[in-house]
Protein backbone atom coordinates (compact mmCIF):
# COMPACT_ATOMS: atom_id res chain seq x y z
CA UNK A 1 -52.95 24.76 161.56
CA UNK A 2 -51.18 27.82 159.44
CA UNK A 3 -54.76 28.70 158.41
CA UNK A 4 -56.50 28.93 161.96
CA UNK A 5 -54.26 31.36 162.87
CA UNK A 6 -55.24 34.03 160.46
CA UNK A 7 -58.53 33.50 161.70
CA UNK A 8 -58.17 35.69 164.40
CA UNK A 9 -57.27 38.67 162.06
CA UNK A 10 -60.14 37.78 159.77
CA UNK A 11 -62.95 37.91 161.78
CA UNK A 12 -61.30 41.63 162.50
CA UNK A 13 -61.24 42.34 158.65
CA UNK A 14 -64.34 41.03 158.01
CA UNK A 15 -66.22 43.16 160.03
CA UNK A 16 -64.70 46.09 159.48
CA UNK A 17 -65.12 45.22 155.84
CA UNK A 18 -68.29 44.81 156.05
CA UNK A 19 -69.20 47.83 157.66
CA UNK A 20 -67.27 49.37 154.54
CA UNK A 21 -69.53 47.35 152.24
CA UNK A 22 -72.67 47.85 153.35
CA UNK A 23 -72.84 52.14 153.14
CA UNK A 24 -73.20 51.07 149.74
CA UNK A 25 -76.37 48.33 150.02
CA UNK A 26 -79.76 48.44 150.64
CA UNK A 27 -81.67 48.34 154.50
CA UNK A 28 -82.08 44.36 153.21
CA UNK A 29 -78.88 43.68 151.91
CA UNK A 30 -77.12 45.37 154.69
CA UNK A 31 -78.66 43.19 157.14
CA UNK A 32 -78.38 40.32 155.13
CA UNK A 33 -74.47 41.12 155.18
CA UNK A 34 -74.45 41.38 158.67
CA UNK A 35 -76.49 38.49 159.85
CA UNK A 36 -74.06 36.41 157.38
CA UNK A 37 -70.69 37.61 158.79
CA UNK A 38 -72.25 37.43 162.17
CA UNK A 39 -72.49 34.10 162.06
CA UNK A 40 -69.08 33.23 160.02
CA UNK A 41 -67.21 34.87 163.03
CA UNK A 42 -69.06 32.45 165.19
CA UNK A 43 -68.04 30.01 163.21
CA UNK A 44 -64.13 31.02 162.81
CA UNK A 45 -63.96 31.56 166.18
CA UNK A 46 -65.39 28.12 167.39
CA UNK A 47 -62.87 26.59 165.03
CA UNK A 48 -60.33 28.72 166.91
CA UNK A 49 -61.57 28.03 170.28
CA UNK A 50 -61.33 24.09 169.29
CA UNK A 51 -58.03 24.51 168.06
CA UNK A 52 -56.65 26.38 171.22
CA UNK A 53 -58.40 23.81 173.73
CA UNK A 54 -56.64 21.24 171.81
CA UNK A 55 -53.03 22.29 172.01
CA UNK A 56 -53.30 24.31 175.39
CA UNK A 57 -51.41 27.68 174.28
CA UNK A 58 -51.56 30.61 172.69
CA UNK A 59 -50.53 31.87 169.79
CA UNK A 60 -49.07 35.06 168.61
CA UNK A 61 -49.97 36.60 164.93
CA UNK A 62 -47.91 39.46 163.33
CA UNK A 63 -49.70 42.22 161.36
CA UNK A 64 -48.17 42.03 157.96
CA UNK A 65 -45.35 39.77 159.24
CA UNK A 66 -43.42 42.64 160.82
CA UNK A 67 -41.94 41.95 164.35
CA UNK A 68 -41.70 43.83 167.68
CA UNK A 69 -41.55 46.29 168.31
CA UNK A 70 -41.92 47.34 165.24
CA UNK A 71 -45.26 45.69 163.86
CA UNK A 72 -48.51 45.36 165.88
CA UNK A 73 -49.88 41.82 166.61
CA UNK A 74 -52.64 39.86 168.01
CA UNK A 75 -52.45 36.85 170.06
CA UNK A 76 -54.79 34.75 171.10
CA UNK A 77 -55.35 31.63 173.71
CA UNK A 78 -58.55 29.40 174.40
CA UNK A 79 -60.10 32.56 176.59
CA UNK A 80 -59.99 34.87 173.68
CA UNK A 81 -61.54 32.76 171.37
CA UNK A 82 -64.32 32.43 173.83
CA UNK A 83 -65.00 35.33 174.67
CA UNK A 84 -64.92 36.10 170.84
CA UNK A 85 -67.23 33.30 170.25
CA UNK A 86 -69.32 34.14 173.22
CA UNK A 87 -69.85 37.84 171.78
CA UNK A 88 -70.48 36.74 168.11
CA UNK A 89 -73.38 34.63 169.51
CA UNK A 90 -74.95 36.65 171.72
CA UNK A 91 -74.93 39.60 169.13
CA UNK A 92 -76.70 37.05 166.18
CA UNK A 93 -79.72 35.95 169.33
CA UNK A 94 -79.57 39.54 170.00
CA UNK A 95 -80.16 40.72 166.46
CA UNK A 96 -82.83 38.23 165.48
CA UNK A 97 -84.62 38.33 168.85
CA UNK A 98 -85.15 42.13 167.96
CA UNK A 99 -85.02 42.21 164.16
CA UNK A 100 -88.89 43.43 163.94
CA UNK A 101 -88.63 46.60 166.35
CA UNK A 102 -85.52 47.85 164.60
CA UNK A 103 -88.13 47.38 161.45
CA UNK A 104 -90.76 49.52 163.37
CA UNK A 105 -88.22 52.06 165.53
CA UNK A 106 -85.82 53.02 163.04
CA UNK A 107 -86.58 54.90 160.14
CA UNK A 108 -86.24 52.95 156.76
CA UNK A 109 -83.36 55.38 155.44
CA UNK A 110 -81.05 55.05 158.33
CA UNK A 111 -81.46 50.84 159.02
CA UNK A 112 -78.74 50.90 157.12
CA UNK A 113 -76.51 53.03 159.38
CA UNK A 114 -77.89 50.45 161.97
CA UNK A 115 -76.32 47.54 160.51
CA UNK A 116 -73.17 49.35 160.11
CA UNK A 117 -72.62 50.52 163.49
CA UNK A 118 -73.28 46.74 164.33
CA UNK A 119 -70.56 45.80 162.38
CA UNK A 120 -68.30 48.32 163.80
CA UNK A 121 -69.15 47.38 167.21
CA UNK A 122 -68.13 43.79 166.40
CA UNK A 123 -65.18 44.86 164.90
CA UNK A 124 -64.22 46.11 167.74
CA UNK A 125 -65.28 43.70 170.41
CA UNK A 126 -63.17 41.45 168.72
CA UNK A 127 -60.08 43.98 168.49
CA UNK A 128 -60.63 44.28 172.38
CA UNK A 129 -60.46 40.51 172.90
CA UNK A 130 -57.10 39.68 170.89
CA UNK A 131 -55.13 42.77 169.97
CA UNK A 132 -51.75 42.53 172.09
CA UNK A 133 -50.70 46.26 171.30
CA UNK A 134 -52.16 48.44 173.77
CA UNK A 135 -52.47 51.51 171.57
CA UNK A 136 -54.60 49.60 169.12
CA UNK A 137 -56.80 48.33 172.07
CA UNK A 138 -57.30 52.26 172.57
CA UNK A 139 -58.23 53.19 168.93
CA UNK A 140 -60.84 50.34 169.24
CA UNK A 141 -62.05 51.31 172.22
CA UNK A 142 -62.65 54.80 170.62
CA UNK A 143 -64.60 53.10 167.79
CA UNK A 144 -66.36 50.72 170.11
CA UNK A 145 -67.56 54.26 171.41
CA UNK A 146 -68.84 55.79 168.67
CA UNK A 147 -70.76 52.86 167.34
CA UNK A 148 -72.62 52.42 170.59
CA UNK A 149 -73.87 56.01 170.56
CA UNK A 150 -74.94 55.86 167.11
CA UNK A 151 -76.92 52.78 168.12
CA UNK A 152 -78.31 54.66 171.25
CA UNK A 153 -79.41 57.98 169.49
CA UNK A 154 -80.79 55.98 166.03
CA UNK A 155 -83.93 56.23 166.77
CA UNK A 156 -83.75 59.74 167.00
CA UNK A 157 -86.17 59.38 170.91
CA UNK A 158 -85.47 62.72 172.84
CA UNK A 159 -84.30 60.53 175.87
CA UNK A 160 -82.02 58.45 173.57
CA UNK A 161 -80.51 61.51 172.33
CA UNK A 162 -79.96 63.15 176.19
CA UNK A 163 -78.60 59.48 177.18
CA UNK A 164 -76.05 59.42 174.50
CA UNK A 165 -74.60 62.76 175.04
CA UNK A 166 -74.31 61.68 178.66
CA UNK A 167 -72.63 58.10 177.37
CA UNK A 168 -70.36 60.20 175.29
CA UNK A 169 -69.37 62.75 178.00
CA UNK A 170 -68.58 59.78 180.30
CA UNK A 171 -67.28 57.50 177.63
CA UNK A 172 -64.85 60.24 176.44
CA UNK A 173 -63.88 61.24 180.15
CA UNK A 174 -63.10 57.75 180.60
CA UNK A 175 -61.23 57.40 176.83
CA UNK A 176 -58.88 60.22 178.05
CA UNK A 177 -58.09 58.87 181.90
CA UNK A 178 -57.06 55.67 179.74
CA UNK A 179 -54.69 57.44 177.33
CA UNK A 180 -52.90 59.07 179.47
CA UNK A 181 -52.19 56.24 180.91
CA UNK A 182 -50.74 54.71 178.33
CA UNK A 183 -48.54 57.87 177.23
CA UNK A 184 -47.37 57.64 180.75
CA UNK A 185 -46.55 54.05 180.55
CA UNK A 186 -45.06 54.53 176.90
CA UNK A 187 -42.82 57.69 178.48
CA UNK A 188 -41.15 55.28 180.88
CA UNK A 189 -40.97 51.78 179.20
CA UNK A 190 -40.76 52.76 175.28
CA UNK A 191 -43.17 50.07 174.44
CA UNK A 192 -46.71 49.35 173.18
CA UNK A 193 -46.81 45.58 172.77
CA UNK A 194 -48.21 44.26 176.40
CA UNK A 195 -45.49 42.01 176.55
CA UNK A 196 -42.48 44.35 176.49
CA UNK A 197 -44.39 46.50 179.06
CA UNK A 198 -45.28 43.82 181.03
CA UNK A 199 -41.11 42.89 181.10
CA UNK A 200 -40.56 46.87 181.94
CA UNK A 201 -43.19 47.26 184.47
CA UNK A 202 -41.87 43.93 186.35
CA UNK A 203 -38.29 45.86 185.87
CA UNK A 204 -39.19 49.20 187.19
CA UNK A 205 -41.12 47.77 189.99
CA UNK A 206 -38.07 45.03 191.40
CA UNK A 207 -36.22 48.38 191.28
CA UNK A 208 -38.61 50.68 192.65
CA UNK A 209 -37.64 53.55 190.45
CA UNK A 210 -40.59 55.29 188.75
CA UNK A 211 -42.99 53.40 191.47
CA UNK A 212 -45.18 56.17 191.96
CA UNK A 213 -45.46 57.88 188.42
CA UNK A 214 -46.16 54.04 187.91
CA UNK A 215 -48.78 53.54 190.32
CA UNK A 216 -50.86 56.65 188.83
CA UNK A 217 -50.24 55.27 185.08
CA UNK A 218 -51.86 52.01 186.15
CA UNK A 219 -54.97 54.15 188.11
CA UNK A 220 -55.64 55.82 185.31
CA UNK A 221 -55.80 53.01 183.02
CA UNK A 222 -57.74 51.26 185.27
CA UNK A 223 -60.10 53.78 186.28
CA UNK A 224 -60.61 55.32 182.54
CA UNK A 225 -61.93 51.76 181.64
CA UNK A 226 -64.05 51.49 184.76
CA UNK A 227 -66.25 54.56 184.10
CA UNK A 228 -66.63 53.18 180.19
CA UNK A 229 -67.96 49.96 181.86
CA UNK A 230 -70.53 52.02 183.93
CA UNK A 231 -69.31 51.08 187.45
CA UNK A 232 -70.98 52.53 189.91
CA UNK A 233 -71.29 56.01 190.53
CA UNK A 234 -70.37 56.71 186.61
CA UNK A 235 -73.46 54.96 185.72
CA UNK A 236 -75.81 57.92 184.98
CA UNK A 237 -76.39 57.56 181.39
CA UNK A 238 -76.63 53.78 181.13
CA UNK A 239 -80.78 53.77 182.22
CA UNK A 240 -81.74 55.76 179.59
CA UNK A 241 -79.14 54.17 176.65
CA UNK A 242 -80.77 50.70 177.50
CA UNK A 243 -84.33 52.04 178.73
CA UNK A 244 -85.37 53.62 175.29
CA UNK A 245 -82.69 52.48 172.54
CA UNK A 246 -83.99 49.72 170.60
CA UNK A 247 -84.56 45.96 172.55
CA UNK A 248 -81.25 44.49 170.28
CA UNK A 249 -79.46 47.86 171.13
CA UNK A 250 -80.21 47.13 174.75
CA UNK A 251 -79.11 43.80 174.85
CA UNK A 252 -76.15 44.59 173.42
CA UNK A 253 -74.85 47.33 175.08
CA UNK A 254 -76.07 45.48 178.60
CA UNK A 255 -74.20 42.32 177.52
CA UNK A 256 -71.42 43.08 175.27
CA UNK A 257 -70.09 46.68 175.23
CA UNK A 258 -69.48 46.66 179.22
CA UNK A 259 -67.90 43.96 179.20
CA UNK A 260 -65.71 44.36 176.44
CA UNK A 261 -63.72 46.67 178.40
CA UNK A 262 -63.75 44.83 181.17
CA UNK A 263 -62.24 41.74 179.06
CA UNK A 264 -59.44 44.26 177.72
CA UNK A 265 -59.37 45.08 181.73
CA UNK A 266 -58.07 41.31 182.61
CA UNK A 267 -55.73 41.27 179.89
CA UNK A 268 -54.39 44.21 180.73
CA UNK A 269 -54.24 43.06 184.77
CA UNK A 270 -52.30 39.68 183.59
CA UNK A 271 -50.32 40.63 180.44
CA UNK A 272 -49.63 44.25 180.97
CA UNK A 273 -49.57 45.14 184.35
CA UNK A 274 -49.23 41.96 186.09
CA UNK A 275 -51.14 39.85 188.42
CA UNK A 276 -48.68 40.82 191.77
CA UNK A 277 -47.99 44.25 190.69
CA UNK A 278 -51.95 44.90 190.55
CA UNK A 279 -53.24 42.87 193.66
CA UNK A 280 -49.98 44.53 195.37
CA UNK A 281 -51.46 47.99 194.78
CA UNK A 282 -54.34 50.07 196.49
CA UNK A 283 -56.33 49.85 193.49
CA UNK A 284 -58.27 46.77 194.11
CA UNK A 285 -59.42 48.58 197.79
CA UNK A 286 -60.78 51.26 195.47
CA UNK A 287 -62.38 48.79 192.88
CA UNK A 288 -63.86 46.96 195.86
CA UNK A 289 -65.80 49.49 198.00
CA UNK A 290 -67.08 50.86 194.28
CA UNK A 291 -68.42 46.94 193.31
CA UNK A 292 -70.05 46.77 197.02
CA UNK A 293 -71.46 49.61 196.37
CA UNK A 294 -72.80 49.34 193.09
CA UNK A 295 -74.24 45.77 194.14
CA UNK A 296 -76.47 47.67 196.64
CA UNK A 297 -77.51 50.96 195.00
CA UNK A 298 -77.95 49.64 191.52
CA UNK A 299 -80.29 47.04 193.41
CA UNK A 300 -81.99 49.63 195.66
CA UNK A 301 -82.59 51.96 192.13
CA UNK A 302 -84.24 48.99 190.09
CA UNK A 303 -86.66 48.54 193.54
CA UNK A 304 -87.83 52.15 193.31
CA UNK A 305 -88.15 51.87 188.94
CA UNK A 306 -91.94 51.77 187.71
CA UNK A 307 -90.62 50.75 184.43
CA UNK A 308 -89.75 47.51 183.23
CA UNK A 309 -86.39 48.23 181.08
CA UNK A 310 -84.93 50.85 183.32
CA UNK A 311 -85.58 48.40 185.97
CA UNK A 312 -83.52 45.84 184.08
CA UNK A 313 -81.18 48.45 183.15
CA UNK A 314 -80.87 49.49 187.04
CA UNK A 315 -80.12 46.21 187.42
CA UNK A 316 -76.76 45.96 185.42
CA UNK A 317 -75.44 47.90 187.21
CA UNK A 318 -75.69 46.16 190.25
CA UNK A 319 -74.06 43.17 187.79
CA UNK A 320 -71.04 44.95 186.92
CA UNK A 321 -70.60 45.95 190.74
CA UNK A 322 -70.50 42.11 191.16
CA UNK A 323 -67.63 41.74 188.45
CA UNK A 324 -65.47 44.59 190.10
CA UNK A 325 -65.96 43.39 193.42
CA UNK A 326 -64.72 40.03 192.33
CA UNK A 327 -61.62 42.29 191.22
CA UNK A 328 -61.39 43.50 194.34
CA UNK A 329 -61.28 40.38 195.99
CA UNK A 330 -57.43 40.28 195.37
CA UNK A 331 -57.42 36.54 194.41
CA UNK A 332 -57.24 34.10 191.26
CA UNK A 333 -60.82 32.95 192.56
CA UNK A 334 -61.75 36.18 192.33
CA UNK A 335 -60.80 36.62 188.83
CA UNK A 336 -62.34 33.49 187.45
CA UNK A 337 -65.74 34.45 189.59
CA UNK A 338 -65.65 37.87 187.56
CA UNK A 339 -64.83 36.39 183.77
CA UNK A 340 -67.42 33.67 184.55
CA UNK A 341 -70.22 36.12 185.47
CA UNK A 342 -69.04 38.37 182.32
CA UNK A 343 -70.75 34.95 180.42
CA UNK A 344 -73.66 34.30 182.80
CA UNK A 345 -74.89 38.38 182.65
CA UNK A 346 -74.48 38.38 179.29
CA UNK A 347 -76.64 35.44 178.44
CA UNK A 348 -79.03 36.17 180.95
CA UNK A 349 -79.47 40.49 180.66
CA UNK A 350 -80.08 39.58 176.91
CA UNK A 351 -82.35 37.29 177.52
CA UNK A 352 -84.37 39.89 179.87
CA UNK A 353 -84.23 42.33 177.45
CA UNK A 354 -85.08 40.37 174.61
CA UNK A 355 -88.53 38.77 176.87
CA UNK A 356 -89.40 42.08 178.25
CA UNK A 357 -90.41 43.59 174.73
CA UNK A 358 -92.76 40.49 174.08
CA UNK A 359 -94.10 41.54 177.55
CA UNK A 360 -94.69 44.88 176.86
CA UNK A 361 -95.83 44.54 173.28
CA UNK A 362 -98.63 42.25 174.91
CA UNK A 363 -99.98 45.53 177.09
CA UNK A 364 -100.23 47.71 174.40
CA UNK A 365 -97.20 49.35 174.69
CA UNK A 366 -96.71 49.91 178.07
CA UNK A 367 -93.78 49.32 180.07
CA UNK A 368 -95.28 50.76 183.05
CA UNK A 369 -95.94 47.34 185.88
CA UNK A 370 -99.19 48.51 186.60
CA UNK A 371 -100.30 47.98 182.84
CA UNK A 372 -97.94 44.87 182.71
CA UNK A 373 -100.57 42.74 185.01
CA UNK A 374 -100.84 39.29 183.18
CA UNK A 375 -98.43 40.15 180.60
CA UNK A 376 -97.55 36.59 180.75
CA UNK A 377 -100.91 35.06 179.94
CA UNK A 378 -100.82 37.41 177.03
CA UNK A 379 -97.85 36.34 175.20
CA UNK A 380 -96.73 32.68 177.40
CA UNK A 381 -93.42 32.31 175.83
CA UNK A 382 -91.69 35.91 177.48
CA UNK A 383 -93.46 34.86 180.20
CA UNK A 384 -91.60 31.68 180.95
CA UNK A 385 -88.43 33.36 179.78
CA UNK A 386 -89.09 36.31 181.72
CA UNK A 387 -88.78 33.80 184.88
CA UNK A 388 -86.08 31.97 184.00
CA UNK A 389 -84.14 35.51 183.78
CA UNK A 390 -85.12 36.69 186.95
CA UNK A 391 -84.24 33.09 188.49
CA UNK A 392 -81.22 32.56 187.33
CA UNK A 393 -80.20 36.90 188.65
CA UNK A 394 -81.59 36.05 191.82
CA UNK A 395 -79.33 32.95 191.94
CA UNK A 396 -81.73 29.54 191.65
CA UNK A 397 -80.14 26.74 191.27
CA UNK A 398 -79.88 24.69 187.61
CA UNK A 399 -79.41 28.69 185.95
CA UNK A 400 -76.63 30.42 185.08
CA UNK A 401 -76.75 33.15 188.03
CA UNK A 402 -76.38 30.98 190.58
CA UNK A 403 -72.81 29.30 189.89
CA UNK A 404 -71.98 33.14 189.95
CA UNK A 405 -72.96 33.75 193.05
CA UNK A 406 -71.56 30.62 194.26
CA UNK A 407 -67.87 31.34 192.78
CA UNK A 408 -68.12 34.87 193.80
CA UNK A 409 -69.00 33.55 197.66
CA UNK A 410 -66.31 30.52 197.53
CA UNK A 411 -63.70 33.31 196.11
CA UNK A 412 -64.30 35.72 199.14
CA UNK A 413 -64.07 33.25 201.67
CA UNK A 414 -60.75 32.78 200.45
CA UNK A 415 -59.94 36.91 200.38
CA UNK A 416 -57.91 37.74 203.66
CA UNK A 417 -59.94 40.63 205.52
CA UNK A 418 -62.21 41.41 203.02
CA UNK A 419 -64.34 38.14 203.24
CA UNK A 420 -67.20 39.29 206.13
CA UNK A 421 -67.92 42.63 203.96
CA UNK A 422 -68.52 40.61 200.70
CA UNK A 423 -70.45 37.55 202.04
CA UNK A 424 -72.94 40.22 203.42
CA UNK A 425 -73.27 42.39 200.67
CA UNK A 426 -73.34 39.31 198.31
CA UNK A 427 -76.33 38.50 200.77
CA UNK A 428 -77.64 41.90 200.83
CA UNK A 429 -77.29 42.27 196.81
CA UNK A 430 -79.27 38.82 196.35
CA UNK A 431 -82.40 39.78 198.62
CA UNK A 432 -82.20 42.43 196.64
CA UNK A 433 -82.37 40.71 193.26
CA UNK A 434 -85.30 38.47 194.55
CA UNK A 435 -87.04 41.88 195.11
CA UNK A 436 -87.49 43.54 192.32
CA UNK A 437 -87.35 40.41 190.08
CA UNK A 438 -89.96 38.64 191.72
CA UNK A 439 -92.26 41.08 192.30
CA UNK A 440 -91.87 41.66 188.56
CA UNK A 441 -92.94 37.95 187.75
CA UNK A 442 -95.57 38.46 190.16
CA UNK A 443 -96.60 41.37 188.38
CA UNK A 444 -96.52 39.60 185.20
CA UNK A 445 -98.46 36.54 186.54
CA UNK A 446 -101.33 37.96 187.96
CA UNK A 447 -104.39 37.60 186.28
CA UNK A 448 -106.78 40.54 185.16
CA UNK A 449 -109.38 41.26 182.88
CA UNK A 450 -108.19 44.51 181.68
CA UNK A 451 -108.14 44.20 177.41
CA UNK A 452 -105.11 45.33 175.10
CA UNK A 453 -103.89 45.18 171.94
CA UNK A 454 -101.66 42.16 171.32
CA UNK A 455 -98.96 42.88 168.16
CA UNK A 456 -98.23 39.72 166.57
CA UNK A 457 -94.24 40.37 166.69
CA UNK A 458 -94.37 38.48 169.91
CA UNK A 459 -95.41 35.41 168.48
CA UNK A 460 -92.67 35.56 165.26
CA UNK A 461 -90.84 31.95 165.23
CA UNK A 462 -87.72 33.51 165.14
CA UNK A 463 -88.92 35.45 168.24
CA UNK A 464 -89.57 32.48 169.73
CA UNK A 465 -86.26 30.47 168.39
CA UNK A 466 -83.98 33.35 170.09
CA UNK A 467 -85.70 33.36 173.59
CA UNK A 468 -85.53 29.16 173.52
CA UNK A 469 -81.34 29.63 172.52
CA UNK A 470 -81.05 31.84 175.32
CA UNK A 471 -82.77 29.46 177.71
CA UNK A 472 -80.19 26.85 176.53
CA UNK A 473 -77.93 29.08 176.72
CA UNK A 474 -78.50 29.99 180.46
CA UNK A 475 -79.12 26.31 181.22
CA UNK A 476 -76.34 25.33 179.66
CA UNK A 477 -74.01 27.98 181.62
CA UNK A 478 -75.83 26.67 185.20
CA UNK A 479 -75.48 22.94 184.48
CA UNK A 480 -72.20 22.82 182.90
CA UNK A 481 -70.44 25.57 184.78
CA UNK A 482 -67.54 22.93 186.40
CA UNK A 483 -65.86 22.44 182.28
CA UNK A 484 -66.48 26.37 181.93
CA UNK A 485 -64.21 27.47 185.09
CA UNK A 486 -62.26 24.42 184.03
CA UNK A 487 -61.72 27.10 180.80
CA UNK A 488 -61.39 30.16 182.29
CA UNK A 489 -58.57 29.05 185.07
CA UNK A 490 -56.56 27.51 182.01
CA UNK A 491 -57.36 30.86 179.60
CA UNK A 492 -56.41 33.22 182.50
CA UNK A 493 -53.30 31.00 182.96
CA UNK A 494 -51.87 31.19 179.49
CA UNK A 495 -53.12 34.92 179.13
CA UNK A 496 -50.02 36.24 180.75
């Protein structure tokens, strides 16, 4: 037992470590490196994840055995080690599903940078999920940051370049609404560790001194980490970041770097702030009109998209609006509807990404629809997983999407006075969905006898191992979803 719970830390080290390491390896032996401690988080973080569901609590872990408030620590209950196995996961399918275009886009000197910034991002994914010191979940999110642009502007595209100066503006816009936040929160309670401040804020708040300087400490946090997760309208830069970065640099930043900060979001809401103190503020009114809205004009802007990644791209952020909404809601349902969908859009974005290169690598190129006709006869396996992507967004029973939309619907029935406005734009959203999605398969599915150039990286088996493990994946999400909440309502439980 005394071993698992350095684990935690570990993973941590051994990313960061391993970033460290490999600026002094080889393109192969870099990625060998990374693929390697890839997958030993996964494992570590299973093993914690088995241990936690076993004993039903969490578990606190002191950095160099100092304690509070003095020393920083990390704690950790059968969410975080989900979420941290969930990440680690999606990452490795990520990684191998696009291991041959970062071989083709990225010049041969910096691959090695690439594999790096990977590491980095890990690092700090995993930072996110079980730091309990809210200044160290800042630094982190700084170097979550910086990795993600370098993985945007790697392949040195002019729009890559424009679309990470525009994530960095909004990123660092976001990075400063969130630390002053916390200065203001450290001002009035003294303390870093979320559960000190959680004790203060509960104090200040019975008392109702320093409500208001209190109220816009908690806005600002919250907001800050809302524009880094691209809600809706702070959302500019994201179609261009996933549209023309690499396809594992898409995936990744659609499935993992968003919601990162929205993971570090929840813990803040439940260990931090509180669960009563946030649903008792005007924030959630805020976060819901922004998720309705996103929900419809991220969905409307992937309709009007000629291009097959922006299009999916367009389309995350009508995901995210879901997640926020779900926020919004003001309810424990609401919550679990919102860290369940972090899962299902992660597995399933990835999995769009990952089938839309094979797609376009079977027309030549092209990622325009009208040279995507009969894409899928072309290259039949990102075909099939092509449509089980777009079925499980547009929420078909057996996939992953659809328990979402189901929770999200059962949670907003249960939402006093905001219930009519979310059933219809839940509606609204998933006409939407069926839109663009299905006239995409359509698209795809229609014969023609127009000729291209087929490149055999579609038909790589590990191409074709990472698209079948994200089917699985997906299925598994849609057909097992009931032990999954089961999760979730006990993770969010112990999280406080």
């Amino acid at each position: 037992m005394e071993m698992i719970l350095n684990f935690p830390c570990l993973c941590i080290l051994l990313t960061m470590f391993s970033a460290i390491i490999s600026s002094a390896l080889n393109r192969r032996w870099a990625r060998y490196l990374n693929t390697f401690v890839v997958t030993l988080v996964g494992i570590l973080s299973a093993a914690v994840l088995m241990f936690t569901l076993t004993s039903g609590k969490s578990y606190v872990y002191q950095m160099g055995h100092f304690p509070a408030p003095f020393g920083n620590e990390i704690r950790f209950g059968s969410l975080e080690a989900g979420m941290a196995l969930f990440f680690s996961v999606i990452m490795l399918l990520s990684l191998n599903g696009g291991r041959e275009k970062i071989r083709m886009e990225i010049d041969p000197g910096k691959e090695k940078l690439y594999y790096i910034m990977i590491n980095l991002l890990l690092s700090s994914l995993l930072a996110l999920v079980y730091t309990n010191d809210i200044f160290t979940a800042y630094v982190f999110v700084e170097i979550n940051t910086i990795s993600a642009c370098g993985m945007i502007v790697i392949t040195e595209h002019g729009r890559t370049i424009e679309a990470a100066t525009r994530y960095m503006i909004m990123s660092l816009l976001g990075s400063g609404l969130f630390l002053i936040g916390i200065c203001i929160l450290y001002d009035m309670t003294g303390h870093l560790l979320m559960e000190y401040l959680y004790t203060s804020i509960s104090n200040i708040m019975a008392a109702g001194t320093y409500r208001i300087p209190m109220m816009v400490a908690i806005a600002l946090i919250v907001v800050g980490l809302a524009i880094k997760s691209a809600l809706f309208p702070f959302h500019a830069w994201l179609p261009d970041a996933y549209g023309y970065s690499t396809v594992s640099s898409a995936a990744m930043l659609s499935s993992l770097v968003s919601k990162g900060y929205i993971f570090l979001l929840i813990k803040l809401i439940y260990r931090v702030i509180g669960f009563e103190v946030f649903f008792g503020s005007r924030i959630i009114n805020v976060l819901f009109v922004f998720g309705l809205a996103g929900m419809i004009m991220g969905s409307v802007s992937a309709i009007r998209e000629n291009d097959i990644r922006r299009m999916i791209s367009y389309s995350s952020v009508a995901q995210i609006g879901y997640i926020y909404m779900g926020f919004g809601l003001g309810t424990g349902a609401g919550m679990v509807a919102s860290a369940f969908h972090i899962l299902s859009h992660g597995a399933t974005k990835s999995l769009l990404f990952v089938a839309a290169v094979g797609l376009t690598d079977a027309s030549g190129g092209h990622k325009e629809f009208d040279e995507l006709t009969g894409a899928a006869y072309r290259n039949r396996l990102a075909g099939a997983a092509f449509l089980v992507g777009a079925l499980s967004m547009v929420g078909i029973p057996l996939f992953s999407g659809f328990i979402s939309k189901l929770l999200f619907a059962q949670a907003a029935v249960q939402s006093q006075g905001k219930a009519l406005a979310a059933l219809v734009v839940l509606a609204m959203s998933t006409v939407l969905n069926a839109i663009y999605f299905m006239k995409t398969v359509i698209r795809i599915y229609t014969p023609t006898d127009k000729k291209y150039e087929v490149t055999a990286f579609g038909y790589k088996v590990s191409y074709a191992i990472t698209l079948g493990c994200f089917i699985l994946l997906n299925l598994l999400l849609g057909l097992f979803s009931q032990p999954i909440t089961n999760w979730i309502t006990q993770g969010l439980t112990i999280l406080q």
